[in-house]
N, C-alpha and C. Protein backbone atom coordinates (compact mmCIF):
# COMPACT_ATOMS: atom_id res chain seq x y z
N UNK A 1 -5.35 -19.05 10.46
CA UNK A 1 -6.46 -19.12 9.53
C UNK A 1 -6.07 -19.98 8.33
N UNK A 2 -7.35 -20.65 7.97
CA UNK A 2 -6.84 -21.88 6.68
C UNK A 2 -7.03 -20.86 5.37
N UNK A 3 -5.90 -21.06 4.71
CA UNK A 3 -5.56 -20.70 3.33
C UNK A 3 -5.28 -18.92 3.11
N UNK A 4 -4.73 -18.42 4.82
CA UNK A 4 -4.47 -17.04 4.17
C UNK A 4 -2.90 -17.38 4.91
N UNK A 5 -2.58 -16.32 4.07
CA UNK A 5 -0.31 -16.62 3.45
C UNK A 5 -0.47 -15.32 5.43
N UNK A 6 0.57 -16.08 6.40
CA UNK A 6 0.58 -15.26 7.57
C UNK A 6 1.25 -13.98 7.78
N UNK A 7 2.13 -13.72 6.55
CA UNK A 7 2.78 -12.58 5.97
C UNK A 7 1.51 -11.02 5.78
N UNK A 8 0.77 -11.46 5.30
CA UNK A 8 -0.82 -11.21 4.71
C UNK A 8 -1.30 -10.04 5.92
N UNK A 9 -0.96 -10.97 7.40
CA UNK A 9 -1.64 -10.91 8.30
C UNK A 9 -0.55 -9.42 9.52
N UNK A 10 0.30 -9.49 8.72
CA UNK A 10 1.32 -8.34 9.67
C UNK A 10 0.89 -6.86 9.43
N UNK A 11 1.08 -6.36 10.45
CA UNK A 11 1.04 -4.93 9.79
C UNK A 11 1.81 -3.66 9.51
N UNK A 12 2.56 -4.43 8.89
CA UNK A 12 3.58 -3.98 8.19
C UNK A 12 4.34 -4.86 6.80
N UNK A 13 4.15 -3.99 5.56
CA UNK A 13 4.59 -4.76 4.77
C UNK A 13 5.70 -4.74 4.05
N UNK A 14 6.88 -5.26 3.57
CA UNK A 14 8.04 -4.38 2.94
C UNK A 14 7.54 -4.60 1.43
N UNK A 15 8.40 -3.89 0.53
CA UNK A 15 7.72 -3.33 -1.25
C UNK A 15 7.12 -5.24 -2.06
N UNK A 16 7.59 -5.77 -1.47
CA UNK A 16 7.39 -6.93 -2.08
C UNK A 16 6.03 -7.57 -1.88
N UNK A 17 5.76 -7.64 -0.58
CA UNK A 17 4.46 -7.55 0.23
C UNK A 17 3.68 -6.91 -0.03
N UNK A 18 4.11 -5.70 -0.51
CA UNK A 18 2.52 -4.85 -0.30
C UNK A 18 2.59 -4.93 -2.19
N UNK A 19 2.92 -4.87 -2.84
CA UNK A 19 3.05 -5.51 -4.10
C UNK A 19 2.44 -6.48 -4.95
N UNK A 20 2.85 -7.83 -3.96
CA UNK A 20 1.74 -8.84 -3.92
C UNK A 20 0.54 -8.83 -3.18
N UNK A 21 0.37 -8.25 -1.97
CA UNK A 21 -0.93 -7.79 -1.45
C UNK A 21 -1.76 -6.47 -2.75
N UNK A 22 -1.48 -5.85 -2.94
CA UNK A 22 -1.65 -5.20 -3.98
C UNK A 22 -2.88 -5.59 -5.28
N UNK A 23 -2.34 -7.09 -5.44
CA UNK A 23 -2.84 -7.55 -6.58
C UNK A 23 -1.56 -8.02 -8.05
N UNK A 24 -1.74 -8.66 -9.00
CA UNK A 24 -0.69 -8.69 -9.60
C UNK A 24 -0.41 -7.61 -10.71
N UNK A 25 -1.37 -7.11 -10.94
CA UNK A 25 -1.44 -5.97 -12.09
C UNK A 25 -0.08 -4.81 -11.17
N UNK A 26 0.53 -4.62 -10.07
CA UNK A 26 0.78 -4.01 -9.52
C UNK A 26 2.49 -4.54 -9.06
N UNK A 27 2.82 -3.87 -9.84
CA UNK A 27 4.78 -4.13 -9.31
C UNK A 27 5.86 -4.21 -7.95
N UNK A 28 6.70 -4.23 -8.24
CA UNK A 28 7.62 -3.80 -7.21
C UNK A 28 7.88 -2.20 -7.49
N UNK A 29 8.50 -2.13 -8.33
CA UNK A 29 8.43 -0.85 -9.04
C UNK A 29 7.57 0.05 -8.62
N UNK A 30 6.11 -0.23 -8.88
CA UNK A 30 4.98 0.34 -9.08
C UNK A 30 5.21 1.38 -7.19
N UNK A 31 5.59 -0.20 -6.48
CA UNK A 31 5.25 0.27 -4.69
C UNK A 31 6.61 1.40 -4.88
N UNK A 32 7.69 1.05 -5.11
CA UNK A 32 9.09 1.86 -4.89
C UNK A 32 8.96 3.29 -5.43
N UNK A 33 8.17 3.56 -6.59
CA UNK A 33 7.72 4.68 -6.71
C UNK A 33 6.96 5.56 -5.85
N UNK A 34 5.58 4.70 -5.36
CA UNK A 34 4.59 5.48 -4.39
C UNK A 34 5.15 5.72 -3.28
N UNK A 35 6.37 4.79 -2.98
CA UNK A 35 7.60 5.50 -1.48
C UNK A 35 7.82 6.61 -2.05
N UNK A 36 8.32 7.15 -2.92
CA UNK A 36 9.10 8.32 -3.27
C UNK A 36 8.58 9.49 -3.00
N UNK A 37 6.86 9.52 -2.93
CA UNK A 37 5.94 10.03 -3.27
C UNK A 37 5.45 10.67 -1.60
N UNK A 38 5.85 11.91 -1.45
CA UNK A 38 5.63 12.79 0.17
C UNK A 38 4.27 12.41 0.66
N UNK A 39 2.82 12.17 -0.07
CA UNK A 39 1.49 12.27 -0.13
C UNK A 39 1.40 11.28 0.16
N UNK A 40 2.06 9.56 0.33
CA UNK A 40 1.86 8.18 0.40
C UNK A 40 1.76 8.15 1.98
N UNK A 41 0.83 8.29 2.22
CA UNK A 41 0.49 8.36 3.95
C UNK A 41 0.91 6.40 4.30
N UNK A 42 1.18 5.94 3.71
CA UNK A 42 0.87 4.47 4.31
C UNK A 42 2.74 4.12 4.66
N UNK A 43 3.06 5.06 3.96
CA UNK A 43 5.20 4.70 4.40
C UNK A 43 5.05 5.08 6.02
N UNK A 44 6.09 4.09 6.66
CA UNK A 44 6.56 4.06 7.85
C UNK A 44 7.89 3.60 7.87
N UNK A 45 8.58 4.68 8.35
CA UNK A 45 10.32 4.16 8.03
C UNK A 45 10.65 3.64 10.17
N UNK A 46 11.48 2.65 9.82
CA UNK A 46 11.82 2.31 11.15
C UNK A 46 13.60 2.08 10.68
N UNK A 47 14.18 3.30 11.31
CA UNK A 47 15.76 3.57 10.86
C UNK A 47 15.46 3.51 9.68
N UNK A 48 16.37 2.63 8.71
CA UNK A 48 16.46 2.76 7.27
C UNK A 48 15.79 2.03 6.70
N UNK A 49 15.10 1.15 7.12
CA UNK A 49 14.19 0.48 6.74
C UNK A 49 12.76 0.93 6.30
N UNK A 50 12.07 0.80 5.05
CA UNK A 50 10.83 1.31 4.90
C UNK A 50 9.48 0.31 4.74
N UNK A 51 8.61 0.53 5.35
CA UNK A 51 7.26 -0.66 5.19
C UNK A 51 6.20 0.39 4.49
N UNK A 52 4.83 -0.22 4.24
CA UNK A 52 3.55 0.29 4.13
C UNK A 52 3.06 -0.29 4.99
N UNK A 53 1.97 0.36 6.19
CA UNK A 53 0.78 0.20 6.53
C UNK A 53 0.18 -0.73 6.52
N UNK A 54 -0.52 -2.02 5.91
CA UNK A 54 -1.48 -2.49 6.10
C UNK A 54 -3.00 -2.11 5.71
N UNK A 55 -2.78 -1.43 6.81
CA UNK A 55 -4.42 -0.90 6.98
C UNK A 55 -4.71 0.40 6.20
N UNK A 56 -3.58 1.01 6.53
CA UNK A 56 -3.61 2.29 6.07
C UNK A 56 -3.55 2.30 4.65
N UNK A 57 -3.04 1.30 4.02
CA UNK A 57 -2.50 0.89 2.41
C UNK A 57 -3.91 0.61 2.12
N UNK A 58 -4.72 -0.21 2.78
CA UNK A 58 -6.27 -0.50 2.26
C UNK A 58 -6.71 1.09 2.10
N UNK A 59 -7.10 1.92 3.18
CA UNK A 59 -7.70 2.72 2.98
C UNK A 59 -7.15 3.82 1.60
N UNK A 60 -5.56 3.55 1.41
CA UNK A 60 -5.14 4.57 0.49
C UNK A 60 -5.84 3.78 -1.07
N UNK A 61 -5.84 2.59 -0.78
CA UNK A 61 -6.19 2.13 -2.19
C UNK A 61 -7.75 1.80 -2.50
N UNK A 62 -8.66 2.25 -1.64
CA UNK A 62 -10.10 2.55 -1.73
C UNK A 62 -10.23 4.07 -1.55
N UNK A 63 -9.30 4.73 -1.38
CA UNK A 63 -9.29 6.60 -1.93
C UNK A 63 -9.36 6.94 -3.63
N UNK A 64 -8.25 5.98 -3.68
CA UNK A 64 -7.62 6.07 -5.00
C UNK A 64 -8.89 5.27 -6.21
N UNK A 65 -9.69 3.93 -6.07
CA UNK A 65 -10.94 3.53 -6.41
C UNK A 65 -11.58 4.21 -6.60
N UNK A 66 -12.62 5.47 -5.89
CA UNK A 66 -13.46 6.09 -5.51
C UNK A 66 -13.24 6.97 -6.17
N UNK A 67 -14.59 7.38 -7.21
CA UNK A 67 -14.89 8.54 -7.80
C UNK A 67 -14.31 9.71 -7.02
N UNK A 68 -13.81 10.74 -7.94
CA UNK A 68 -13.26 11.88 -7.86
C UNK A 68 -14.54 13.05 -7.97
N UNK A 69 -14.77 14.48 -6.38
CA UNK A 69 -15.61 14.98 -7.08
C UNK A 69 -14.88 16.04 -7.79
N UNK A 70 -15.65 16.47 -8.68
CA UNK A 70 -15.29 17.76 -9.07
C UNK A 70 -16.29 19.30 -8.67
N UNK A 71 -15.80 19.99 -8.65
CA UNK A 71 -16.01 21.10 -8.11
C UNK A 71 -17.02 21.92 -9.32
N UNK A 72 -18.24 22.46 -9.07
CA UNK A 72 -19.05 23.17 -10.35
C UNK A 72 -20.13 22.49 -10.51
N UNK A 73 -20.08 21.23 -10.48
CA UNK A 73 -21.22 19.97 -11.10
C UNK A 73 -22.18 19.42 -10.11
C-alpha cells in the first residue's frame, strides 16, 4: 500500500510500535507501563519477548475513548 510504514501492517507490535502507532502524545514509557498492567488484554508474550495486539490494541483504545456509564443515572 502507497504511503502506509509496513511495520503498521503486522500484527504484532513491540513498545516502540505500538507507541508510535499510538499517536505521538503517547510514549514508550506510557506503553511499558500498560505492560505492567494484568487488565492490558492486548500483551502477548512469545518466551521473553513482549508485543501488543494490533487489533486488539485498537479495540482497547476505543474502550478507553468511550464514555463511561455510570450506574444510578
Amino acid at each position: 500500500m502507497k504511503g502506509v510504514d509496513i511495520n503498521m501492517e503486522k500484527p504484532l507490535l513491540n513498545v516502540k510500535q505500538a507507541a508510535d502507532y499510538a499517536g505521538d502524545d503517547v510514549s514508550e514509557k506510557a506503553i511499558r507501563k500498560l505492560l505492567e498492567d494484568p487488565n492490558f488484554y492486548p500483551r502477548v508474550n512469545i518466551g521473553r519477548r513482549v508485543f501488543i495486539h494490533r487489533e486488539m490494541f485498537d479495540q482497547w483504545l476505543k474502550e478507553q475513548a468511550s464514555p463511561k456509564k455510570v450506574s444510578g443515572f
